[in-house]
C-alpha atoms as a PDB file:
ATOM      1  CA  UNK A   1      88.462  66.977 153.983  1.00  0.00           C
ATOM      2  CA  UNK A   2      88.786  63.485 154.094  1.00  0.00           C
ATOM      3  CA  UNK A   3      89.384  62.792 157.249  1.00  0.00           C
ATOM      4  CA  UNK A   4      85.577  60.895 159.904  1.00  0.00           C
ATOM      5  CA  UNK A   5      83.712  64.146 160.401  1.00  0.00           C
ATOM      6  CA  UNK A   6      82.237  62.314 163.452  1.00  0.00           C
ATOM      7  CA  UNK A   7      85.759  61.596 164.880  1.00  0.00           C
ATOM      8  CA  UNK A   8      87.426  65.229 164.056  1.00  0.00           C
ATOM      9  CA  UNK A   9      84.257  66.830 165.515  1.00  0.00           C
ATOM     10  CA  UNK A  10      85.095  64.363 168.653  1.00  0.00           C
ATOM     11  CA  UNK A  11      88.630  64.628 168.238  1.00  0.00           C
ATOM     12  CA  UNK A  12      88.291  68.794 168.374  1.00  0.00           C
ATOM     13  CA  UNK A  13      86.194  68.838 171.602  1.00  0.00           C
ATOM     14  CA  UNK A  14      88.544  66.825 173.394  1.00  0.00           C
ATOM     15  CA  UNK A  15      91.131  69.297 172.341  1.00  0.00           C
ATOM     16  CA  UNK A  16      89.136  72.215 173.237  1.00  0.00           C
ATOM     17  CA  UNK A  17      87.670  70.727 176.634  1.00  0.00           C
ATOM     18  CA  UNK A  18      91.459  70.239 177.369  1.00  0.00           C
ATOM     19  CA  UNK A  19      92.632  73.348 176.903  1.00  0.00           C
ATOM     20  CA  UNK A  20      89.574  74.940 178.475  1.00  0.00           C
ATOM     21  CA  UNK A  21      90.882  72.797 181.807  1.00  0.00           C
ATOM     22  CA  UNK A  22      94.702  74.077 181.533  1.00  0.00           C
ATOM     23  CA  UNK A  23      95.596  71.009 180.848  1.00  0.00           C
ATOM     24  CA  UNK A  24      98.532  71.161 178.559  1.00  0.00           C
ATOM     25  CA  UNK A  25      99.839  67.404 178.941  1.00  0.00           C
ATOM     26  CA  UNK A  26      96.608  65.827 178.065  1.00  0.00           C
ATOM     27  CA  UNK A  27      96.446  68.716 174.744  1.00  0.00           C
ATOM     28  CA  UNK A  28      99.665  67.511 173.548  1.00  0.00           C
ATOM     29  CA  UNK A  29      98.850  63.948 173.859  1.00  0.00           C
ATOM     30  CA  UNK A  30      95.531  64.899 171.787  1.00  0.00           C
ATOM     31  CA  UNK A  31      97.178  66.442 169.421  1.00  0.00           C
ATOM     32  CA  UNK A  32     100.206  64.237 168.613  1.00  0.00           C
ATOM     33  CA  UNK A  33      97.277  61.360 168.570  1.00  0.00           C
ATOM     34  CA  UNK A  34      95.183  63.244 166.038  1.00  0.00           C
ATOM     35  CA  UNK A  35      98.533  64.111 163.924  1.00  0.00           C
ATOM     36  CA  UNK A  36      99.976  61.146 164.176  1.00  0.00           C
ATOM     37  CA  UNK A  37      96.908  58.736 163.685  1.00  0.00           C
ATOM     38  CA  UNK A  38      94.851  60.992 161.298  1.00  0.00           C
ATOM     39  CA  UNK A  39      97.831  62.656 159.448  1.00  0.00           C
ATOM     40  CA  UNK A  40      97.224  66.012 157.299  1.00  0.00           C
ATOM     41  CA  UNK A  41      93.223  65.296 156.886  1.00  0.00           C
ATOM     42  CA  UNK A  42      92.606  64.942 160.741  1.00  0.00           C
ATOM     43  CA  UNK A  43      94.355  68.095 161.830  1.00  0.00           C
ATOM     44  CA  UNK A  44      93.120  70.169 159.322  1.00  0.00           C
ATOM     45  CA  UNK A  45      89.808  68.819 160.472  1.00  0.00           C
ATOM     46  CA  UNK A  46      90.598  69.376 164.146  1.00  0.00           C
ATOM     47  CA  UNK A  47      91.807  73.004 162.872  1.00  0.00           C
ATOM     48  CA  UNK A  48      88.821  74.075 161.115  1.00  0.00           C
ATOM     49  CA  UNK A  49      86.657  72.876 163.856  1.00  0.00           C
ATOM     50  CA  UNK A  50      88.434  75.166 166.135  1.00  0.00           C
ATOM     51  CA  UNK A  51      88.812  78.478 163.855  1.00  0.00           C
ATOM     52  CA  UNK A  52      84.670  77.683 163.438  1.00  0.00           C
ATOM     53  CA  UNK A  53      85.395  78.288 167.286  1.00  0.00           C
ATOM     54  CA  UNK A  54      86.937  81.063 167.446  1.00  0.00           C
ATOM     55  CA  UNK A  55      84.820  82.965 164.535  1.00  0.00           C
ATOM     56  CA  UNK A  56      81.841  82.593 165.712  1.00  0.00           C
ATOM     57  CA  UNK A  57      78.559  82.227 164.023  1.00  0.00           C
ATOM     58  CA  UNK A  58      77.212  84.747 161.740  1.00  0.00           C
ATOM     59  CA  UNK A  59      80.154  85.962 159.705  1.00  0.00           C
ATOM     60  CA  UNK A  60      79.304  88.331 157.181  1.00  0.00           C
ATOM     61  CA  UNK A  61      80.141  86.745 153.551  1.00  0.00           C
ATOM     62  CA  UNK A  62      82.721  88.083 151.167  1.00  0.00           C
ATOM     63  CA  UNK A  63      86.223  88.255 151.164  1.00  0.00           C
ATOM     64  CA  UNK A  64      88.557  88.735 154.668  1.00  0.00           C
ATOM     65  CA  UNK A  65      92.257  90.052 154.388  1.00  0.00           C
ATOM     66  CA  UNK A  66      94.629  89.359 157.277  1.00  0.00           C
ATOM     67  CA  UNK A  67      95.200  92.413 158.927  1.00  0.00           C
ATOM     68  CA  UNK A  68      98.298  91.567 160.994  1.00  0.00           C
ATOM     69  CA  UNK A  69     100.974  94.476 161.205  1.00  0.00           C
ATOM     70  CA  UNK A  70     104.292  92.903 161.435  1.00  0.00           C
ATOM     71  CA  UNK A  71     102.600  89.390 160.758  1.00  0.00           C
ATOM     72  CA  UNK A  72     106.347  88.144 159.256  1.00  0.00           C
ATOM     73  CA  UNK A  73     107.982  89.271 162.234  1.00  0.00           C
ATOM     74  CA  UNK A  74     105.419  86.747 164.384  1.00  0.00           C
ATOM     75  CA  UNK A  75     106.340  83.793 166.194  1.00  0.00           C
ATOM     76  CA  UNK A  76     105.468  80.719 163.368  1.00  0.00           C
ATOM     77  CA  UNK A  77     102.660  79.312 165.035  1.00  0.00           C
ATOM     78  CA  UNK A  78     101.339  82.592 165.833  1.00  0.00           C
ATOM     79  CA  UNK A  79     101.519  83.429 161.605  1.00  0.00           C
ATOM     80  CA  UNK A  80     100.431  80.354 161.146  1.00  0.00           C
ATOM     81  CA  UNK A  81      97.380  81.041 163.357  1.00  0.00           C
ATOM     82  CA  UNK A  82      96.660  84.033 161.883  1.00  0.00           C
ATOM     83  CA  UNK A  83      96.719  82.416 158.360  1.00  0.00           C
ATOM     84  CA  UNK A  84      94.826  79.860 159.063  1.00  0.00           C
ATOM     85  CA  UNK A  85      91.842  81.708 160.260  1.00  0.00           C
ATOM     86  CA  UNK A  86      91.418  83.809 157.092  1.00  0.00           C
ATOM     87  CA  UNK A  87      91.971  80.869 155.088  1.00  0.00           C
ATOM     88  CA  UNK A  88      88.927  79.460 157.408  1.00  0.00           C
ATOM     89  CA  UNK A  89      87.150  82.590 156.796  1.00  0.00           C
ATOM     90  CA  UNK A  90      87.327  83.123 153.594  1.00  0.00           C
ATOM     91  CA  UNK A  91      86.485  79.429 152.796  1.00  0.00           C
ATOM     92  CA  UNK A  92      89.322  78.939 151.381  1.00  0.00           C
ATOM     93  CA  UNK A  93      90.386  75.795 152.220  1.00  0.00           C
ATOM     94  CA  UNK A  94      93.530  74.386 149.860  1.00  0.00           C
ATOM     95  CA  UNK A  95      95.171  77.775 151.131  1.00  0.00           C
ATOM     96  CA  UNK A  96      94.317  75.469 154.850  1.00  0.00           C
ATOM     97  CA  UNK A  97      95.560  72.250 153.485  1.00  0.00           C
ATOM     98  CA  UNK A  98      98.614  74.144 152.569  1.00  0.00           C
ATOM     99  CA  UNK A  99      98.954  75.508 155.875  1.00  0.00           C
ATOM    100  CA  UNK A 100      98.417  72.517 157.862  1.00  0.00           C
ATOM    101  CA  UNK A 101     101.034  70.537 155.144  1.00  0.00           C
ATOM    102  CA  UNK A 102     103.640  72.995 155.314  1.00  0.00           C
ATOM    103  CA  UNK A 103     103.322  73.561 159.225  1.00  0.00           C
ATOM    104  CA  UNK A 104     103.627  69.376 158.926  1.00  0.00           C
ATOM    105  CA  UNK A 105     106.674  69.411 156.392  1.00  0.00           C
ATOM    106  CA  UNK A 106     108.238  72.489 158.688  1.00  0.00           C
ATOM    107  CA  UNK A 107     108.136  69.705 162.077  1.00  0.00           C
ATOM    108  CA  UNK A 108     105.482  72.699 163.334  1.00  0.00           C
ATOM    109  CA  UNK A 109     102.020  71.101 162.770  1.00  0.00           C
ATOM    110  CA  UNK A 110     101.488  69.853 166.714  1.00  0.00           C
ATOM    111  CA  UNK A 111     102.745  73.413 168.029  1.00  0.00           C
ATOM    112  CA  UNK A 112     100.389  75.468 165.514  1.00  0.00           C
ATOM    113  CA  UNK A 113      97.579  73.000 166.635  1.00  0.00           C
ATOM    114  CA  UNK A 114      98.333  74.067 170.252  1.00  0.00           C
ATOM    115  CA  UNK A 115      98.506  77.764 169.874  1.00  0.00           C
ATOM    116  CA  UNK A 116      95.309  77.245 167.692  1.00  0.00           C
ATOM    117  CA  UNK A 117      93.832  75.662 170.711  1.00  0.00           C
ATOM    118  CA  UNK A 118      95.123  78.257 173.181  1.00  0.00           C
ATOM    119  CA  UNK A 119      93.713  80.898 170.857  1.00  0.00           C
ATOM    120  CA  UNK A 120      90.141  79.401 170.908  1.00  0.00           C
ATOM    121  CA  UNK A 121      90.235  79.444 174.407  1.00  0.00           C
ATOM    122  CA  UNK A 122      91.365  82.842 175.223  1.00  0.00           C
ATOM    123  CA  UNK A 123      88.791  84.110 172.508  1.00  0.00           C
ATOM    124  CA  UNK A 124      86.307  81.976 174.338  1.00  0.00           C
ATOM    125  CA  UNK A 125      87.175  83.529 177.653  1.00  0.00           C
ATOM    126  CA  UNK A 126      87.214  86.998 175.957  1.00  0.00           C
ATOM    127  CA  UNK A 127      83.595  86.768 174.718  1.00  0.00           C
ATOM    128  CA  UNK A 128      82.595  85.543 178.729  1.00  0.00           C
ATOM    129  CA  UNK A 129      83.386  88.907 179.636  1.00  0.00           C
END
């Protein structure tokens, strides 16, 4: 990645402390800053950050398949999602760079950086309880 580690680290929390508040308007405005400031390298630093999230520490090495039934039948940001987090977790990231630039090319990139968010913060809630 070539985008400030410092400032996608920053740029993620933001994202995530927004989302953890409901608050959708100030999420968007995050995200359409980070995409539209930092381009491909920002978001798929702000995208890493928060699959990191949702993962967890302590992931056993080795190789991860997407187990999705019906995955191509998904809503794309909801693929997209998907894909993205077993590109994160199998370290695999020009299969993330290709995600994030084809979610960019496909007009999608803010909306997939959204439902990431959302995502972190319902897995977030999930492990509360």
């Amino acid at each position: 990645m070539t985008a400030d580690p410092h400032r996608v680290f920053e740029d993620a929390a933001l994202l995530l402390d927004q989302a953890l508040a409901g608050d959708r308007a100030a999420a968007v405005e995050t995200v359409g800053t980070v995409v539209g400031g930092q381009g491909i390298s920002g978001a798929l630093g702000v995208a890493w950050c928060l699959a990191g999230t949702i993962t967890g520490d302590g992931n056993p090495s080795g190789l991860w398949s997407l187990d999705f039934p019906e995955i191509d039948e998904a809503q794309y940001d909801a693929r997209w999602v998907a894909r993205f987090i077993s590109a994160y977790l199998n370290e695999d990231e020009p299969t993330a760079q290709a995600l994030v630039g084809a979610a960019q090319e496909d007009g999608r990139l803010e909306d997939c950086l959204l439902t990431l968010a959302g995502s972190t913060v319902a897995t977030l809630h999930h492990r509360e309880h």
